[in-house]
PDB file of N, CA and C in Angstrom:
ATOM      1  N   UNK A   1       2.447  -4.770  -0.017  1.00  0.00           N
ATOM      2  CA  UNK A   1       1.375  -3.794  -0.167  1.00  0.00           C
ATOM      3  C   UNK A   1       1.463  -2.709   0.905  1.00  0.00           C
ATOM      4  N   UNK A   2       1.947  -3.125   2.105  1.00  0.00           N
ATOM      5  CA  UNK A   2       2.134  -2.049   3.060  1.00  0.00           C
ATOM      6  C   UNK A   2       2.905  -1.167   3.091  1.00  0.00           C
ATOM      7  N   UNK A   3       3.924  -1.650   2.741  1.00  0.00           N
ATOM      8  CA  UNK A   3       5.062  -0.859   1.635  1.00  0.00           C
ATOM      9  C   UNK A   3       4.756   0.385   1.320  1.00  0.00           C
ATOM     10  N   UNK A   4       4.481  -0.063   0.138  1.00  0.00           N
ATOM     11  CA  UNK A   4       3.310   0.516  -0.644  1.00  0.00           C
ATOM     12  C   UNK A   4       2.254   1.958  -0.184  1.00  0.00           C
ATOM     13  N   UNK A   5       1.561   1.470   0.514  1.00  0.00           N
ATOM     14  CA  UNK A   5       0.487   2.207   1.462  1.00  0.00           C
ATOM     15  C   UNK A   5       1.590   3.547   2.058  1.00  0.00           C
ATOM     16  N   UNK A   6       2.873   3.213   3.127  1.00  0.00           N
ATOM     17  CA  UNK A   6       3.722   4.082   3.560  1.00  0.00           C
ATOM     18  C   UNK A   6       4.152   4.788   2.773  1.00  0.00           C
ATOM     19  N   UNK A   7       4.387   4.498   1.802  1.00  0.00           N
ATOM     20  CA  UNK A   7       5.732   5.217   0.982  1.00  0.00           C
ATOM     21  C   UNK A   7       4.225   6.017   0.356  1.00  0.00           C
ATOM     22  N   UNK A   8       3.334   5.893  -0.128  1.00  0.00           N
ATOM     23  CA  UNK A   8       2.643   6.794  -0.335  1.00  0.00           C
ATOM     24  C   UNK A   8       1.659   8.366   0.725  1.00  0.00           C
ATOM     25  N   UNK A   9       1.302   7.472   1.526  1.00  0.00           N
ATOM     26  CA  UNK A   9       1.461   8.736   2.740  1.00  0.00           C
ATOM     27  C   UNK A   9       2.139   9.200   3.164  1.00  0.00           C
ATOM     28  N   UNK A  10       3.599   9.213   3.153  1.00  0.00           N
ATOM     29  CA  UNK A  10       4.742   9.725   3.286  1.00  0.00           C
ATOM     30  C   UNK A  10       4.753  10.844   2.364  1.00  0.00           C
ATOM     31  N   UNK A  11       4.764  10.381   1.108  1.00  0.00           N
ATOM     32  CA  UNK A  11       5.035  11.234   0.274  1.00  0.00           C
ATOM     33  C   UNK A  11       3.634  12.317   0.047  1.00  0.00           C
ATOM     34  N   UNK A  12       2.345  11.962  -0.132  1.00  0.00           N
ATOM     35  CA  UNK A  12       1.297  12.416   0.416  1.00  0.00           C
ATOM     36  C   UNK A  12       1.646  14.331   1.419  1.00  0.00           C
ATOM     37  N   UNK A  13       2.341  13.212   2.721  1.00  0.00           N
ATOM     38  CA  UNK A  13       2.532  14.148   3.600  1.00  0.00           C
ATOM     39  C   UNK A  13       3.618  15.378   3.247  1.00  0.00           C
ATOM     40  N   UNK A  14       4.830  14.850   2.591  1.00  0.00           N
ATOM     41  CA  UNK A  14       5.543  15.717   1.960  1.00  0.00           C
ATOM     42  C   UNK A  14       5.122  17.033   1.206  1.00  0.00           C
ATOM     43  N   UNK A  15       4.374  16.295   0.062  1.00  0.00           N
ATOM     44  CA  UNK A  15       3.482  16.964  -0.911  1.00  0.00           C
ATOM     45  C   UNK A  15       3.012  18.398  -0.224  1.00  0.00           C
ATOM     46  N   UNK A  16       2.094  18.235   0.508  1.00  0.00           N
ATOM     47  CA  UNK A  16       1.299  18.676   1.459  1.00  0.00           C
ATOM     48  C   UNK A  16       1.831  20.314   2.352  1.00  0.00           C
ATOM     49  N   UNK A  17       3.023  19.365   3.135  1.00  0.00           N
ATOM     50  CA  UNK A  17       3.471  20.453   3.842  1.00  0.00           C
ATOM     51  C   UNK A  17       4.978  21.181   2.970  1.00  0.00           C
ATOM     52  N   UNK A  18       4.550  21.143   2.181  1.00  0.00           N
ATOM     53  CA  UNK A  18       5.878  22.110   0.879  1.00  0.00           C
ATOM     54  C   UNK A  18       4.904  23.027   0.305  1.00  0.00           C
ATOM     55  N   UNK A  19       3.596  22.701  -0.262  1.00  0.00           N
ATOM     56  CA  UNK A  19       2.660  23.393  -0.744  1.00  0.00           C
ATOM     57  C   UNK A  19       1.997  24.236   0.241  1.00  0.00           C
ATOM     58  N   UNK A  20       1.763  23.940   1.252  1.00  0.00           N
ATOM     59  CA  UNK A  20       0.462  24.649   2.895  1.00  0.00           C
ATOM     60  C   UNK A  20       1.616  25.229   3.818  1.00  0.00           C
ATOM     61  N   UNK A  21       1.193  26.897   4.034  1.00  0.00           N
ATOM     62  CA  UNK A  21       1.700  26.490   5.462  1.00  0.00           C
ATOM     63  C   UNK A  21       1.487  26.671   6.518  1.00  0.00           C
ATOM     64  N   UNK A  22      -0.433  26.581   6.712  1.00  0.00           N
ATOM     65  CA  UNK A  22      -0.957  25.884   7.755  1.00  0.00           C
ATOM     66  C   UNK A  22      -2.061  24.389   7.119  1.00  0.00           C
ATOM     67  N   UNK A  23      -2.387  23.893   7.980  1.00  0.00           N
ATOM     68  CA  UNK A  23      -2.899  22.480   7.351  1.00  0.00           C
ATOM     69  C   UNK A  23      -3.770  22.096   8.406  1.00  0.00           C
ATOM     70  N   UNK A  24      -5.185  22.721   7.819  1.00  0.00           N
ATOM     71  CA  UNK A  24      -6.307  22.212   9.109  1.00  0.00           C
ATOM     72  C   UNK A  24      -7.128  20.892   8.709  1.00  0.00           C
ATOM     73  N   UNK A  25      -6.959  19.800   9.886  1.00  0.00           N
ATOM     74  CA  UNK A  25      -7.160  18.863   9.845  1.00  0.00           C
ATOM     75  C   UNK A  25      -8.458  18.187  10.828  1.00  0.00           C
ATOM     76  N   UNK A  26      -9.320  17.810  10.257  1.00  0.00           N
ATOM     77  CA  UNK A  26     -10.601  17.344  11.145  1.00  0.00           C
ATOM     78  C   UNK A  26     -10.437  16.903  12.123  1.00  0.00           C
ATOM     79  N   UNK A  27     -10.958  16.453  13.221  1.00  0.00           N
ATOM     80  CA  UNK A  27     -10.633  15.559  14.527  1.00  0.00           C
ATOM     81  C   UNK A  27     -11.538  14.757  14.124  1.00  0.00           C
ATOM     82  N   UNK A  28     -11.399  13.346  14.062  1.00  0.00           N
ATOM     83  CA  UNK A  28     -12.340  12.716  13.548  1.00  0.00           C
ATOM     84  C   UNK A  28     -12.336  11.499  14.703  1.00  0.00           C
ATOM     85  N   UNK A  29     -13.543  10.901  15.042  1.00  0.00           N
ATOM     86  CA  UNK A  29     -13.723   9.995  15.808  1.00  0.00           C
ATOM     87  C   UNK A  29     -13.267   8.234  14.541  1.00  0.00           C
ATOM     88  N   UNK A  30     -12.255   8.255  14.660  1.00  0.00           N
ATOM     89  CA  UNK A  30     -11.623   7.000  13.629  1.00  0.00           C
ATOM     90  C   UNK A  30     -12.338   5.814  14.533  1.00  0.00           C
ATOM     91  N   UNK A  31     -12.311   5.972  15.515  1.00  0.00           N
ATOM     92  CA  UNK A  31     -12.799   4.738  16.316  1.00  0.00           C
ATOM     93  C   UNK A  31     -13.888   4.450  16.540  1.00  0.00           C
ATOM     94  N   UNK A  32     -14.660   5.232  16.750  1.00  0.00           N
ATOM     95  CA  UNK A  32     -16.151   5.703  16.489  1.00  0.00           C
ATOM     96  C   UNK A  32     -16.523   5.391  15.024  1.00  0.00           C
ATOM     97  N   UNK A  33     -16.023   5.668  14.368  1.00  0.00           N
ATOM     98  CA  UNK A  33     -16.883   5.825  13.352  1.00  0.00           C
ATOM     99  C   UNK A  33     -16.719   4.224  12.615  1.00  0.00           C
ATOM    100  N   UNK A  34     -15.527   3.434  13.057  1.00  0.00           N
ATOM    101  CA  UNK A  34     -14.869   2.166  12.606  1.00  0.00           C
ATOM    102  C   UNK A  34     -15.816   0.952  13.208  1.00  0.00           C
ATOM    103  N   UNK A  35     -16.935   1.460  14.540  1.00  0.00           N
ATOM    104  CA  UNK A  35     -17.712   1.109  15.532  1.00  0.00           C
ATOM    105  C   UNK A  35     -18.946   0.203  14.259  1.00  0.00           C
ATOM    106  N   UNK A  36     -19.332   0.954  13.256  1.00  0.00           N
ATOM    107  CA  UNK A  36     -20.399   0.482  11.883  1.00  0.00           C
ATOM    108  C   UNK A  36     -19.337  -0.419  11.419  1.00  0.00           C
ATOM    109  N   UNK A  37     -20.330  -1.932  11.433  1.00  0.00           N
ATOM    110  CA  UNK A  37     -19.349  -2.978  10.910  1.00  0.00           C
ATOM    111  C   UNK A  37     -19.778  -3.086   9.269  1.00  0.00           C
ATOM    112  N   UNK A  38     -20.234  -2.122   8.887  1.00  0.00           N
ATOM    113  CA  UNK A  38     -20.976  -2.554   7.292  1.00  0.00           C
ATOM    114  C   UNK A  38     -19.786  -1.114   6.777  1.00  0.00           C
ATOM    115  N   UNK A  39     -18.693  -0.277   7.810  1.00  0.00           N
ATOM    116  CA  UNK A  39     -17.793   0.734   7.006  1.00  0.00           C
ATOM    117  C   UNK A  39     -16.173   0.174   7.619  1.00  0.00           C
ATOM    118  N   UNK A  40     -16.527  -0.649   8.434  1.00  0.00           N
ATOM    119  CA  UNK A  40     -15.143  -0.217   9.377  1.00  0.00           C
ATOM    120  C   UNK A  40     -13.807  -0.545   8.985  1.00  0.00           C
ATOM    121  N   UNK A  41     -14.133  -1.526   7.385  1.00  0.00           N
ATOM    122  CA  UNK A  41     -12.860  -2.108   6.615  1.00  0.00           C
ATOM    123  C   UNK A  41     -12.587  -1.157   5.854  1.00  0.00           C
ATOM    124  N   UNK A  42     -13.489  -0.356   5.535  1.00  0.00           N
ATOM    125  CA  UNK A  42     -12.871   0.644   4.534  1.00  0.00           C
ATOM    126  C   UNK A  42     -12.660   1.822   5.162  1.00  0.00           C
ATOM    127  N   UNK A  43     -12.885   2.113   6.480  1.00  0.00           N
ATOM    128  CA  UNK A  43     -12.447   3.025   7.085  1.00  0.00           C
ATOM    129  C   UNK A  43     -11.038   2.761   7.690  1.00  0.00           C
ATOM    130  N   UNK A  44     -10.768   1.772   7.814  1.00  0.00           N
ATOM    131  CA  UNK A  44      -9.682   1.368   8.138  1.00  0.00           C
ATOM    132  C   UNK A  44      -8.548   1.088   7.049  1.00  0.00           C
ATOM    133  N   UNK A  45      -9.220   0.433   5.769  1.00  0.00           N
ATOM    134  CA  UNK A  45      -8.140   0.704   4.906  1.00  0.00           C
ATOM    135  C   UNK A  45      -7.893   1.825   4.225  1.00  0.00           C
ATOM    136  N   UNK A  46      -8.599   3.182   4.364  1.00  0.00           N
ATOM    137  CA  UNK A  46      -8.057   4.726   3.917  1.00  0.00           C
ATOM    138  C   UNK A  46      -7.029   5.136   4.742  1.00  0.00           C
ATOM    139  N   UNK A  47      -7.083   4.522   5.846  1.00  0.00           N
ATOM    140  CA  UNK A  47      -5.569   5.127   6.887  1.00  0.00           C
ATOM    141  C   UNK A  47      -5.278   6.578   7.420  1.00  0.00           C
ATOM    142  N   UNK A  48      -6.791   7.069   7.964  1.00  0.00           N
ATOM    143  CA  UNK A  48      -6.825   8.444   8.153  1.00  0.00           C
ATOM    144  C   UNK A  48      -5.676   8.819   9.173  1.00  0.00           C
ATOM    145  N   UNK A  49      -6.132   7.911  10.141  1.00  0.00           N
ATOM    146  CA  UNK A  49      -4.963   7.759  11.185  1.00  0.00           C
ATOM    147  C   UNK A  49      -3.565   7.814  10.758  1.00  0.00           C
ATOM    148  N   UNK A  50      -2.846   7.594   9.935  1.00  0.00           N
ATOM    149  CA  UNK A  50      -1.615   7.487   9.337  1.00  0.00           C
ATOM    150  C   UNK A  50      -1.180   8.280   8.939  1.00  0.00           C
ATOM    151  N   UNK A  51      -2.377   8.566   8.156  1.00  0.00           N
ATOM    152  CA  UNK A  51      -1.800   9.818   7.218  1.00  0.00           C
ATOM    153  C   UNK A  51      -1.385  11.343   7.995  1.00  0.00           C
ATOM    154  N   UNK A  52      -2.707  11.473   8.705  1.00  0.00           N
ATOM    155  CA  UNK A  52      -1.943  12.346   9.890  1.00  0.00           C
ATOM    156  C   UNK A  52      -1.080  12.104  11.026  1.00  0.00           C
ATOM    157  N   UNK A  53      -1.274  11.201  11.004  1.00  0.00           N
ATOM    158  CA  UNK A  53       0.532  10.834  12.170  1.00  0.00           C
ATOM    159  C   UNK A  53       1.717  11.518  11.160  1.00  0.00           C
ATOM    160  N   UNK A  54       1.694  10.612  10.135  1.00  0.00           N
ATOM    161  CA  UNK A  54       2.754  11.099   9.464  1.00  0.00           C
ATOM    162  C   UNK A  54       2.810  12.734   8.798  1.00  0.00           C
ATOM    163  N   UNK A  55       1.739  13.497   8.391  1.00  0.00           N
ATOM    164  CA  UNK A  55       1.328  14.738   8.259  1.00  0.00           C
ATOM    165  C   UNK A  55       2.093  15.469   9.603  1.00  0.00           C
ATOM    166  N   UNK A  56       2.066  15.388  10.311  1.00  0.00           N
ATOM    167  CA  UNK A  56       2.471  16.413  11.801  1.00  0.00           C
ATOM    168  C   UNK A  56       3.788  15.853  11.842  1.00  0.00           C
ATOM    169  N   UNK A  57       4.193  14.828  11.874  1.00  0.00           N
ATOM    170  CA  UNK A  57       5.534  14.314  12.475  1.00  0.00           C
ATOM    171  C   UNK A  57       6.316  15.067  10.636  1.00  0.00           C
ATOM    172  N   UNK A  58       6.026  15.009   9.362  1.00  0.00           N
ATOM    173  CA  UNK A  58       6.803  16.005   8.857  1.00  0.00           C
ATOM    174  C   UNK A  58       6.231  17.643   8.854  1.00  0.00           C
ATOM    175  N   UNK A  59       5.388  18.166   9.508  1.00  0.00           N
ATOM    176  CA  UNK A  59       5.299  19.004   9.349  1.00  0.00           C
ATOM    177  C   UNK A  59       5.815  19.950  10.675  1.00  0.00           C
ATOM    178  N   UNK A  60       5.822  19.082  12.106  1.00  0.00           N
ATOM    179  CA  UNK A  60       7.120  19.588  12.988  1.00  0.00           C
ATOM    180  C   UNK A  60       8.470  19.854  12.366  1.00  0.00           C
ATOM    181  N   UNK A  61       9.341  18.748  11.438  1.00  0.00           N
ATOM    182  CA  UNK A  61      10.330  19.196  10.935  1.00  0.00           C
ATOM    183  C   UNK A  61      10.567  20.322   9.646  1.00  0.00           C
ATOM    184  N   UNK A  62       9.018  20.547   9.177  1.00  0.00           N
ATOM    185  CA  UNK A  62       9.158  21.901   8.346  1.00  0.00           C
ATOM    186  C   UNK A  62       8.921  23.078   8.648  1.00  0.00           C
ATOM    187  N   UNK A  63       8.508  23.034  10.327  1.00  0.00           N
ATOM    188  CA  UNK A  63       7.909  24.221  10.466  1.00  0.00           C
ATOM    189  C   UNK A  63       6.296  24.921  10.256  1.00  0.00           C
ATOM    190  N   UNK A  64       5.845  23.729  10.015  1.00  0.00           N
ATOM    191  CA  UNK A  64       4.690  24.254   9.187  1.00  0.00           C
ATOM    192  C   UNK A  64       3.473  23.791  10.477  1.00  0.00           C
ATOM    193  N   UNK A  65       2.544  24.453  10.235  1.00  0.00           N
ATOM    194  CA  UNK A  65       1.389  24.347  11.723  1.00  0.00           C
ATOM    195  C   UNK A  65       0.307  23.407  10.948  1.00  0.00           C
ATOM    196  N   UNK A  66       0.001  22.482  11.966  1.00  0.00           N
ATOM    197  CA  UNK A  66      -1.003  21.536  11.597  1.00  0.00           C
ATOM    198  C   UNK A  66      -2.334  22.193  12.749  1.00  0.00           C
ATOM    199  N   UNK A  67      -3.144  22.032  12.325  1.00  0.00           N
ATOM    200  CA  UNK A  67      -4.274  22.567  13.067  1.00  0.00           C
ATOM    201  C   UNK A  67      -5.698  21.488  13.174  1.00  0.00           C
ATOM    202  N   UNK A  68      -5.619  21.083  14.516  1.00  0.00           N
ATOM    203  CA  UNK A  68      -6.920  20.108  14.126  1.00  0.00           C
ATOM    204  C   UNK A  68      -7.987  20.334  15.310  1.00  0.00           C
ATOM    205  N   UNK A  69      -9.246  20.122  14.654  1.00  0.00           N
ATOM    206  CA  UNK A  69     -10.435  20.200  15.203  1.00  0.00           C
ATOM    207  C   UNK A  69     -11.697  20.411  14.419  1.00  0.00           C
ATOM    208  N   UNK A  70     -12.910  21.093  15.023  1.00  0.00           N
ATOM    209  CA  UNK A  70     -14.079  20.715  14.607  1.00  0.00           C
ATOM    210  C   UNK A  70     -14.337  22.204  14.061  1.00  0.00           C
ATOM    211  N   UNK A  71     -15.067  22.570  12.313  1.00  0.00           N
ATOM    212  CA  UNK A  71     -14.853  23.508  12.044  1.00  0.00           C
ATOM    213  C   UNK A  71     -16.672  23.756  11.160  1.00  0.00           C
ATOM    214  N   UNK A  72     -17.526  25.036  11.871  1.00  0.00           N
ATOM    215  CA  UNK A  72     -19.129  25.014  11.543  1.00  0.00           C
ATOM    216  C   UNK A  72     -19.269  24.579  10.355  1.00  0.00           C
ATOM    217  N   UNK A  73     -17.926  24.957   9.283  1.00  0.00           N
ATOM    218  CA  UNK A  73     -18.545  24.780   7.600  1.00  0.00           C
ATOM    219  C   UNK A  73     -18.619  23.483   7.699  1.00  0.00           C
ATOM    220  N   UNK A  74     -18.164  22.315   8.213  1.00  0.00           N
ATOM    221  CA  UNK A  74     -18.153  20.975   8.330  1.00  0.00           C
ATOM    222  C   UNK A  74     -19.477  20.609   7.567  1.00  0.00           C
ATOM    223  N   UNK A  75     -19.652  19.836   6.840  1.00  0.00           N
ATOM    224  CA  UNK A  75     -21.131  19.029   6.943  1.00  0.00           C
ATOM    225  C   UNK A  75     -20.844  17.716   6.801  1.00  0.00           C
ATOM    226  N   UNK A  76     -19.734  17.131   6.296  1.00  0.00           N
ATOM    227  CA  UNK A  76     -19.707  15.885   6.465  1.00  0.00           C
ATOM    228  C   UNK A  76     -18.630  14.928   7.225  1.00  0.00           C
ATOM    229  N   UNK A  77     -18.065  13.857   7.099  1.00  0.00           N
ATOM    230  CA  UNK A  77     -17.307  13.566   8.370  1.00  0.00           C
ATOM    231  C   UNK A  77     -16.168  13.440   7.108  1.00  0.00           C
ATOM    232  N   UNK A  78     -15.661  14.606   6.513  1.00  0.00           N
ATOM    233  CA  UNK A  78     -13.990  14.324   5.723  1.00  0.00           C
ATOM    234  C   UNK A  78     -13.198  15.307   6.347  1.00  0.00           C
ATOM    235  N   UNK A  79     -12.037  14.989   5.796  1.00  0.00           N
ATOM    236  CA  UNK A  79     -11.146  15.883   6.379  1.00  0.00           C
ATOM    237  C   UNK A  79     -10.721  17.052   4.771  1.00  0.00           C
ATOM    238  N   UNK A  80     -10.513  18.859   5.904  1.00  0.00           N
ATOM    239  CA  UNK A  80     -10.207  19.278   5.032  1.00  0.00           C
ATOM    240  C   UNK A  80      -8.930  19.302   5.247  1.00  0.00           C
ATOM    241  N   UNK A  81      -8.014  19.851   3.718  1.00  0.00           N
ATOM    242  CA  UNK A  81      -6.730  20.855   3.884  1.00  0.00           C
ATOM    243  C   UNK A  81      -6.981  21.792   3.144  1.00  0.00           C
ATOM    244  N   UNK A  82      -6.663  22.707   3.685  1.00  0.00           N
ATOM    245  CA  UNK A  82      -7.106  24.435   2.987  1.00  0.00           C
ATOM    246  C   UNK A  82      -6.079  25.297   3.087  1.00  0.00           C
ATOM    247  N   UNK A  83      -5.640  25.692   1.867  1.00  0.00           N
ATOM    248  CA  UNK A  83      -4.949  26.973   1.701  1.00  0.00           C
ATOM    249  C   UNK A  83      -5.485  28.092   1.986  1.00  0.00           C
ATOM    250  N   UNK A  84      -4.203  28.746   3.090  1.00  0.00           N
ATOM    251  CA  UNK A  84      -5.103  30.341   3.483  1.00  0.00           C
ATOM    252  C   UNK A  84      -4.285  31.604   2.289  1.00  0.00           C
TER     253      UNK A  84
END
């Protein structure tokens, strides 16, 4: 299953930085927010963390700018990606 999980955020990440080429990404308190024991399994099994590890580590080799932080339109705790 973990397998699984990689080979899809991988490709995820691929996807991503071929289509964008900047890619603004939330800063999200993963640890914090994993802190609520009635979310922290399912915050943990979406793999936000992963997905952007792996998001930046291919998007250094494409060239492409990852951008992360805290942005006013925000209202809820997701992450965007936005085409400029």
């Amino acid at each position: 299953m973990l397998e699984k999980e990689n080979i899809f955020t991988l490709n995820t990440a691929h996807k991503l930085v071929k289509e964008y080429d900047l890619i603004a990404v939330e800063d999200l308190n993963i640890k914090g927010l994993a802190r609520n024991t009635k979310l922290s399994k399912s915050i943990y099994d979406v793999g936000w963390g992963t997905l952007i590890e792996k998001l930046n580590a291919v998007a250094v080799k494409r060239g492409v700018h990852v951008s992360r932080g805290e942005w006013s339109f925000a209202r809820t705790s997701s992450q965007y990606i936005t085409k400029l």
